[in-house]
C-alpha atoms as a PDB file:
ATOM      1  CA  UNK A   1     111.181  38.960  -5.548  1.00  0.00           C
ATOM      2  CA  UNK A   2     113.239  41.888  -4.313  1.00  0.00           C
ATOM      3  CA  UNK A   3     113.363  43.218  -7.939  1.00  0.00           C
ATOM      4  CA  UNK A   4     109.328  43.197  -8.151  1.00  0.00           C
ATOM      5  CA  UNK A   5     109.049  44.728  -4.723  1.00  0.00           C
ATOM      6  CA  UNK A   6     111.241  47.973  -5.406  1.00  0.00           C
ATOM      7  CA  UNK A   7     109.264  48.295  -8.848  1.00  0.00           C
ATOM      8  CA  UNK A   8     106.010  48.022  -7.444  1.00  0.00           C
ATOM      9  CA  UNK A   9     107.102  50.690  -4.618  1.00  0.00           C
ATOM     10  CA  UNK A  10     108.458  53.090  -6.982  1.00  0.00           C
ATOM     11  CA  UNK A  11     105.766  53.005  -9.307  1.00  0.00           C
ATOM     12  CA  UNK A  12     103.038  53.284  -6.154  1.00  0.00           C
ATOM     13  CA  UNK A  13     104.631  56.508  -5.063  1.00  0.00           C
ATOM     14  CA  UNK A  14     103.884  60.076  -5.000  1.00  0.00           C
ATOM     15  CA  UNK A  15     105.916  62.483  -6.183  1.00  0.00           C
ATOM     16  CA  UNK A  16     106.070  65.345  -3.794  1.00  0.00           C
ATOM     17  CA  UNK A  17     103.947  68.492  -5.406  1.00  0.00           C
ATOM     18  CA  UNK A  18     104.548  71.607  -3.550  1.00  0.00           C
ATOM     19  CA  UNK A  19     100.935  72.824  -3.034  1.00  0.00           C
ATOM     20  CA  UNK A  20     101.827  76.695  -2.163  1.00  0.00           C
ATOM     21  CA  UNK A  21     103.051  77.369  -5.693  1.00  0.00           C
ATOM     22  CA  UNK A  22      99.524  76.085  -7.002  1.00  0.00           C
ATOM     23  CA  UNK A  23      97.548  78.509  -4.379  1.00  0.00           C
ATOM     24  CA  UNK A  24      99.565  81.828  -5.249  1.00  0.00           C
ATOM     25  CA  UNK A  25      98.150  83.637  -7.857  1.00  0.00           C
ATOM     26  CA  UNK A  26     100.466  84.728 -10.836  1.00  0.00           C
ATOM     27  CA  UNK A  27     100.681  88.430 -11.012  1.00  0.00           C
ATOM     28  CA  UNK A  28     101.080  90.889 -13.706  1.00  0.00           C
ATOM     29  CA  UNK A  29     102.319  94.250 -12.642  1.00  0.00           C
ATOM     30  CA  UNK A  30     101.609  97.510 -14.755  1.00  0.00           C
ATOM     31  CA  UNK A  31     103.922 100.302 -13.322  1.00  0.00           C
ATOM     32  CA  UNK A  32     103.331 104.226 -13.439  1.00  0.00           C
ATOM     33  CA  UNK A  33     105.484 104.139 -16.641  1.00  0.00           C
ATOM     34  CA  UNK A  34     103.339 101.932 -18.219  1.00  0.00           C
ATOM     35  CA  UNK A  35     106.187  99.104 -18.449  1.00  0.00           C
ATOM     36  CA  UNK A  36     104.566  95.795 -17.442  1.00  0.00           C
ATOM     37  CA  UNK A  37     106.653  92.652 -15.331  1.00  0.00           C
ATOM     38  CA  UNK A  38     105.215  89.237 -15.537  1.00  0.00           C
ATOM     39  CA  UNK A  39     107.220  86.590 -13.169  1.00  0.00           C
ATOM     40  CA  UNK A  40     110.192  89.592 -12.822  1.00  0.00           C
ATOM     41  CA  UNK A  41     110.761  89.996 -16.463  1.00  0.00           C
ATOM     42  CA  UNK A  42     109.920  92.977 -18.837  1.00  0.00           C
ATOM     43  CA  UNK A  43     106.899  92.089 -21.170  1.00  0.00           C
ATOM     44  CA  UNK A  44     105.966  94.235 -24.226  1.00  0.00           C
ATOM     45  CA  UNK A  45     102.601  95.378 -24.883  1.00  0.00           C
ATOM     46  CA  UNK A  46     102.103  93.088 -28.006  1.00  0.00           C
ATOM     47  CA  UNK A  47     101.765  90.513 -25.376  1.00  0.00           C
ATOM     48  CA  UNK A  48      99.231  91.492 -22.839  1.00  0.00           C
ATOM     49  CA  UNK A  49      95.176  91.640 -23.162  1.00  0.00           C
ATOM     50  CA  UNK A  50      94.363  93.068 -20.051  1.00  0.00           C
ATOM     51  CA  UNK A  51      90.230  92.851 -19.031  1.00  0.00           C
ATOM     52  CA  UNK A  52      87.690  93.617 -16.199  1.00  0.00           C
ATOM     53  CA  UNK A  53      87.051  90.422 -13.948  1.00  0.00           C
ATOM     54  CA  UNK A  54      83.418  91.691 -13.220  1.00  0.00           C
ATOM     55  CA  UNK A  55      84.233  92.364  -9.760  1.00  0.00           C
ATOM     56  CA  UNK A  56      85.905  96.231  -9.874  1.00  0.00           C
ATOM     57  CA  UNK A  57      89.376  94.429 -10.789  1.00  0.00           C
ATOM     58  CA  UNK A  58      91.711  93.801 -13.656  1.00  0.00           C
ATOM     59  CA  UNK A  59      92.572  90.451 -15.334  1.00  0.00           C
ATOM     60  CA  UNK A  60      95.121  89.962 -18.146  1.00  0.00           C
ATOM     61  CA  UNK A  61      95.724  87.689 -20.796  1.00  0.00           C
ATOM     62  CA  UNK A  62     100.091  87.005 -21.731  1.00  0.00           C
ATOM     63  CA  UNK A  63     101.352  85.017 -24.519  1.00  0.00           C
ATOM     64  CA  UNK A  64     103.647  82.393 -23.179  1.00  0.00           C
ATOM     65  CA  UNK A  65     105.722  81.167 -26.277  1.00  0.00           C
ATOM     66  CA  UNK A  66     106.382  77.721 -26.568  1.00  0.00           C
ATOM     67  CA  UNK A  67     108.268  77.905 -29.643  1.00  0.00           C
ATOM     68  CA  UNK A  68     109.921  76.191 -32.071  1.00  0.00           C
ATOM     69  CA  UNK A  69     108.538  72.681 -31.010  1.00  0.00           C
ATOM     70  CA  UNK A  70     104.258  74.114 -29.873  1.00  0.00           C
ATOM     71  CA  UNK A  71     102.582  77.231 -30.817  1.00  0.00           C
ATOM     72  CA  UNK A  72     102.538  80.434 -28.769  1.00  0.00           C
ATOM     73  CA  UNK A  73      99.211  80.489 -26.309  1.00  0.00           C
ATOM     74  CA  UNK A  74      97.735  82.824 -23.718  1.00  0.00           C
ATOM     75  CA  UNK A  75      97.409  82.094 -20.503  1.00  0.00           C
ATOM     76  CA  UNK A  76      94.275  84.079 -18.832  1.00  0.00           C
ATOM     77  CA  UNK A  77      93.190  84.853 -15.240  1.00  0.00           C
ATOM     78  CA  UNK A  78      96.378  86.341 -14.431  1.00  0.00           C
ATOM     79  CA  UNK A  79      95.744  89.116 -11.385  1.00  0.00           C
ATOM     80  CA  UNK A  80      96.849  92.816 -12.438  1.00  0.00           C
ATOM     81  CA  UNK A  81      98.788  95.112  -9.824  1.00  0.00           C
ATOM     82  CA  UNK A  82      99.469  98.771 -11.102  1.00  0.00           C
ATOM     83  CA  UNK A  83     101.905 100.573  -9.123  1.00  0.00           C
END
């Protein structure tokens, strides 16, 4: 009975999900160079697709690569800062 219990109460709970990481928007940042930084690393051109949001600002597009085991895929919506 003790066995079932601490299955049932591990399977029942959360795991914790740190919500500010999910609120914070990721940011690409062109500098007056023209080098661009995407999460503090250098990222060539050949990997950004940078658009107008409709609003005045600047949204871009980066190629995350997944390789070998899932294709390479862009991930969109991502906030551009030039400096």
């Amino acid at each position: 009975m003790l066995a079932m219990t601490v299955l049932v109460t591990g399977c029942v709970s959360d795991p914790s999900i740190s919500l500010e990481d999910d609120l914070l928007p990721e940011i690409l940042t062109v500098r007056e160079d023209g080098s661009m930084w995407f999460r503090e690393r250098p990222i060539p051109d050949r990997d950004v697709i940078i658009y107008s949001d409709g609003a005045r600002g600047e949204k871009a597009a980066v190629r995350i690569r997944m390789e070998p085991l899932h294709p390479d895929f862009f991930r969109d919506t991502i906030v551009v800062v030039r400096e």
